[in-house]
Protein backbone atom coordinates (compact mmCIF):
# COMPACT_ATOMS: atom_id res chain seq x y z
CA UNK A 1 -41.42 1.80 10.53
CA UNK A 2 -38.29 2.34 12.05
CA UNK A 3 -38.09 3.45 16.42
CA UNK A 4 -35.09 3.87 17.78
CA UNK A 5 -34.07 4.39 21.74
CA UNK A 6 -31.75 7.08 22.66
CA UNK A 7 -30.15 6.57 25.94
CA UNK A 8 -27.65 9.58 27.46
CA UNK A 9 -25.70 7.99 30.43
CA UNK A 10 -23.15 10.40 32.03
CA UNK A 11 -20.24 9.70 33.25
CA UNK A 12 -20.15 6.82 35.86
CA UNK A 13 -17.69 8.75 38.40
CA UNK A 14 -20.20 11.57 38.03
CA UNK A 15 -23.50 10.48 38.51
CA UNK A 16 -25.77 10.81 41.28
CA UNK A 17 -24.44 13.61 43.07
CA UNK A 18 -27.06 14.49 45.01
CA UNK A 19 -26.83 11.65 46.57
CA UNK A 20 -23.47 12.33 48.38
CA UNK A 21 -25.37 12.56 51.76
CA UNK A 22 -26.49 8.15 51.68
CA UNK A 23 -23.81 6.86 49.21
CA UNK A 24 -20.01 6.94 48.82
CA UNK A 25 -18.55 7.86 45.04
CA UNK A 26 -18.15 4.47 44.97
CA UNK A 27 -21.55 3.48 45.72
CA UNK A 28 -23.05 6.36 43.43
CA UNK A 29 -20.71 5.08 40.41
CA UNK A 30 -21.86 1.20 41.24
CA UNK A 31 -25.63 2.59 41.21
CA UNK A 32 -25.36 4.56 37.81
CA UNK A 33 -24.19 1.54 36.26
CA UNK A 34 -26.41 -1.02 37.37
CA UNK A 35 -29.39 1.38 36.50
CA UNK A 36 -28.19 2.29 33.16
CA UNK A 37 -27.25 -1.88 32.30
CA UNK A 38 -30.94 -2.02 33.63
CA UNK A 39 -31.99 0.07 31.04
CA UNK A 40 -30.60 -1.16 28.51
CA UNK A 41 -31.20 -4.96 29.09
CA UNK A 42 -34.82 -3.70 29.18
CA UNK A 43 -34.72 -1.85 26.42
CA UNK A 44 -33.04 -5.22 24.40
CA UNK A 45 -35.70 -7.12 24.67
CA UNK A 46 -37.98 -4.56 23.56
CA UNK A 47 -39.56 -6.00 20.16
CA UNK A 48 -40.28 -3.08 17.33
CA UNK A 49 -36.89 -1.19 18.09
CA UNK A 50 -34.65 -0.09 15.23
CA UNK A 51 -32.38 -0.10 17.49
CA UNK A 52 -30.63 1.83 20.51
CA UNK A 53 -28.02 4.51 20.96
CA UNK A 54 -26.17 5.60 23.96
CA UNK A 55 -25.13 8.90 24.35
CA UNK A 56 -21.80 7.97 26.34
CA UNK A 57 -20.49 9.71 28.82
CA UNK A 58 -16.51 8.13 28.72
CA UNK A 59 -15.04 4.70 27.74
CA UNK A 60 -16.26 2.96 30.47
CA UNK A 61 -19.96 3.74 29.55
CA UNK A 62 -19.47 2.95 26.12
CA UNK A 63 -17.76 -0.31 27.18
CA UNK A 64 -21.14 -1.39 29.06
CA UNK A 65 -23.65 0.15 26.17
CA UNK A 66 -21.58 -2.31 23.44
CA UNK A 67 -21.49 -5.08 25.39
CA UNK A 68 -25.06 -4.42 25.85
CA UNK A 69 -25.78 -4.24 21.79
CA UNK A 70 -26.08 -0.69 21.75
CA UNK A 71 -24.22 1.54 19.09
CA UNK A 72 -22.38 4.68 21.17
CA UNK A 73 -22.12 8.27 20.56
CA UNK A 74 -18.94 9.74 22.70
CA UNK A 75 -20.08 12.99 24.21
CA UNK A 76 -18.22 16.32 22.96
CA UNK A 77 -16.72 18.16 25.47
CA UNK A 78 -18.63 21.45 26.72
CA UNK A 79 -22.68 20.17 25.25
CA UNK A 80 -25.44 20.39 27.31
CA UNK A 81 -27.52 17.57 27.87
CA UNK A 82 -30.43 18.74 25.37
CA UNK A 83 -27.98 19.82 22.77
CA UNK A 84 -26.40 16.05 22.62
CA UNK A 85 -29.84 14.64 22.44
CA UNK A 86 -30.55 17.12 19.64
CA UNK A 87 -27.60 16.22 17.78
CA UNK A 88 -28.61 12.34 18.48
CA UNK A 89 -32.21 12.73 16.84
CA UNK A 90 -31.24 14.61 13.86
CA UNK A 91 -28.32 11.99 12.98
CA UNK A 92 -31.23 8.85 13.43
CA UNK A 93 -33.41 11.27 11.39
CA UNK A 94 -30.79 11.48 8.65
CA UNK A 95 -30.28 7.40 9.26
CA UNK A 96 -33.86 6.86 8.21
CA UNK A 97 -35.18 6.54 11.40
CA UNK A 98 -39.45 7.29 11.56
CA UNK A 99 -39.46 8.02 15.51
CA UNK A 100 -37.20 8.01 18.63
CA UNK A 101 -37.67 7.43 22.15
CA UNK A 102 -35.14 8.97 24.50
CA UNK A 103 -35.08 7.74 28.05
CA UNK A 104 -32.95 8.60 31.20
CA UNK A 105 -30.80 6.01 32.37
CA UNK A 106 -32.00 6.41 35.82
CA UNK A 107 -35.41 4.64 35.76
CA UNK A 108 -34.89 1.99 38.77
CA UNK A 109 -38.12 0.54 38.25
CA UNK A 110 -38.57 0.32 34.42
CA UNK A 111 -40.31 -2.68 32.96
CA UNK A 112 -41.32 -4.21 29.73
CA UNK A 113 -45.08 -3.72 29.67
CA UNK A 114 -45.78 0.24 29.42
CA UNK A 115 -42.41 0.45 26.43
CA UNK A 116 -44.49 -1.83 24.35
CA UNK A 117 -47.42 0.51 24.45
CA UNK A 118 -44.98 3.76 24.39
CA UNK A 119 -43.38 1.97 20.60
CA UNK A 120 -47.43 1.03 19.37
CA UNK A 121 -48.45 4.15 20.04
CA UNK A 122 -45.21 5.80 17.88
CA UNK A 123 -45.90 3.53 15.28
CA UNK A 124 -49.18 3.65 15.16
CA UNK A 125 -50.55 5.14 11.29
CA UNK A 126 -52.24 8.31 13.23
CA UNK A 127 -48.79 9.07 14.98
CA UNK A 128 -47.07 11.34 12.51
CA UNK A 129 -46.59 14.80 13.58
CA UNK A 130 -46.47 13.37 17.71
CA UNK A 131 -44.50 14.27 20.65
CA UNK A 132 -45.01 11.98 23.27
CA UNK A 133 -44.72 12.35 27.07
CA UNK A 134 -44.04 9.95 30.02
CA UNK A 135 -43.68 12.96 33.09
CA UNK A 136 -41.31 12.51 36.48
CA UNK A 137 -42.99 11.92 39.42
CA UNK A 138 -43.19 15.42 40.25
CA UNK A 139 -44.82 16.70 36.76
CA UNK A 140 -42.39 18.91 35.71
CA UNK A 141 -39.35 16.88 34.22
CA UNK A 142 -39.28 14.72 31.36
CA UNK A 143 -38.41 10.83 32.08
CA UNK A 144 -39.36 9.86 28.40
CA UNK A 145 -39.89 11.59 25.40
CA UNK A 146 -40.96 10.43 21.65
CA UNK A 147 -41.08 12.14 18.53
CA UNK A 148 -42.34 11.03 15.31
CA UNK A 149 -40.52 12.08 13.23
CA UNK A 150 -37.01 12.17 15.07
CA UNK A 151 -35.96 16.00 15.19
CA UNK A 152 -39.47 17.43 14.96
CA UNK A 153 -38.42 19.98 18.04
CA UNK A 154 -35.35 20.88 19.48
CA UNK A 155 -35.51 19.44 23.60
CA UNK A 156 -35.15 20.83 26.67
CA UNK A 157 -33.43 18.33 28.68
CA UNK A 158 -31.59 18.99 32.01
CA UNK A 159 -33.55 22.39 32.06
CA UNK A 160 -36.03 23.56 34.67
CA UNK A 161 -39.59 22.39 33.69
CA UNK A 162 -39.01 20.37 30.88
CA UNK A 163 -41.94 18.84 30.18
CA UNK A 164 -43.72 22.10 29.89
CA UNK A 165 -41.11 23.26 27.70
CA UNK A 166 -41.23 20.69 25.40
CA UNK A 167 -45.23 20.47 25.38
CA UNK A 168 -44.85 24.40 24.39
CA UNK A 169 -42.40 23.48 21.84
CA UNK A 170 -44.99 20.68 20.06
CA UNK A 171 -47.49 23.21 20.33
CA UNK A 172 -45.55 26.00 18.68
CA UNK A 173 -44.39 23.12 15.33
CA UNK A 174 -48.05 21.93 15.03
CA UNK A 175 -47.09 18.69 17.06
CA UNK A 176 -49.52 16.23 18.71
CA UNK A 177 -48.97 16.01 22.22
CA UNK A 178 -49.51 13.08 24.14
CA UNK A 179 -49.03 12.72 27.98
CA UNK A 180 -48.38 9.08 29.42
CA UNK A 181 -48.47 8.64 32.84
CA UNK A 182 -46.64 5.30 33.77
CA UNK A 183 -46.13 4.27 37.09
CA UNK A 184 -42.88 2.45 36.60
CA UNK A 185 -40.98 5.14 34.47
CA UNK A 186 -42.06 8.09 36.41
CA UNK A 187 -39.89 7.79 39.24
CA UNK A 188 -36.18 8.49 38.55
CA UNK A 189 -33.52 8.29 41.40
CA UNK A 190 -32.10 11.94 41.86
CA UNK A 191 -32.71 13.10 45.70
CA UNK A 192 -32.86 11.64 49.02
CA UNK A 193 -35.94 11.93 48.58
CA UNK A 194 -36.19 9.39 45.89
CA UNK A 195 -33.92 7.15 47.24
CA UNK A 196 -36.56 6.93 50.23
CA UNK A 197 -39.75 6.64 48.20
CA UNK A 198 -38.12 3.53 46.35
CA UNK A 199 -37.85 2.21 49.64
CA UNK A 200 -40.70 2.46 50.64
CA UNK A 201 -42.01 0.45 47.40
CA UNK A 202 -39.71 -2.42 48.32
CA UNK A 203 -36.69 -1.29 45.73
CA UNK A 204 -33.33 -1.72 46.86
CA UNK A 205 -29.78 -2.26 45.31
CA UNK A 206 -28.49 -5.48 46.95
CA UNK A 207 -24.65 -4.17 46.91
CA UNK A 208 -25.56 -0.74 48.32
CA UNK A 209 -26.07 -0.20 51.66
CA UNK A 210 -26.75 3.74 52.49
CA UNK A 211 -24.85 5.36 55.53
């Protein structure tokens, strides 16, 4: 039984945009990187995983995702988000690979505990045929996804309403669906807004100080 992790991580200079109104480009590059080396040191020490791919944004990202044991995938010029994550599953479905997890790189507050129980329940005997679901905090995007087997739908990443577009999508190929709600992968750092609620749980990047 073979899971990988699929990670897409943008383009340091141009991450976090939204955040223009608390952080310099500067800041908003530093904070893209330490989340997405975050990630992915998480992610390492993850037992059961085939393994871990980083959609890469430029050089730079690819730089961090070796250094961090991760095999890289440059980004084409022109894809959408969901199309590279497409293309991602069906190569680690060609690879062998029984089931993927993709996560965002922005996940501030990921830990150890709930991936264990997101790779048991991929692997698990009764998991063929599943698409499973770890929501944002606001129910409507997608922080996590896993399918067993890798390709099983096409995604809808970085569109409106994800997660009900790809719970439509299982439904429509026969798929399982299974919703995890998970506390420390459901809140992503996009907004203002997010940037505040982290706060108010205690989070905060040592070498960023908001305006």
């Amino acid at each position: 039984m073979s899971v990988w992790a699929i990670v897409p991580a943008k383009r340091y200079a141009l991450a976090k945009s939204r955040l223009a109104p608390l952080l310099e480009r500067a800041e908003r590059s530093a904070l893209a990187r330490a989340m997405l080396r975050e990630v992915l040191e998480v992610l390492g020490a993850l037992e059961g995983l085939g393994g871990q791919l980083v959609l890469a944004g430029d050089a730079q990202v690819a730089a961090d995702a070796e250094a961090a044991g991760a095999e890289i995938s440059i980004d084409a010029p022109g894809q959408a988000l969901h199309q590279r994550i497409d293309l991602a599953l069906e190569a680690l479905s060609r690879r062998g690979a029984s089931a993927a997890l993709v996560f965002m790189a922005d996940l501030p507050l990921i830990r150890l505990a709930p991936l264990r129980g997101l790779v048991e329940a991929l692997a698990a005997p009764s998991a063929e045929g599943r698409l499973l679901l770890v929501p944002d905090h606001r129910g409507e995007g997608t922080n996590v996804l896993g399918l067993r087997p890798p390709g099983a739908i096409r995604t809808s990443f970085g569109l409106e309403a994800s997660l009900a577009r790809h719970r439509q999508a299982a439904l429509v190929c026969g798929l399982q669906v299974q919703i995890e709600a998970h506390d420390a992968l459901s809140l992503d750092l996009d907004t203002p807004a997010d940037w505040r609620s982290l706060h108010a749980r205690g989070w905060h990047p040592s070498a960023l100080r908001p305006r």
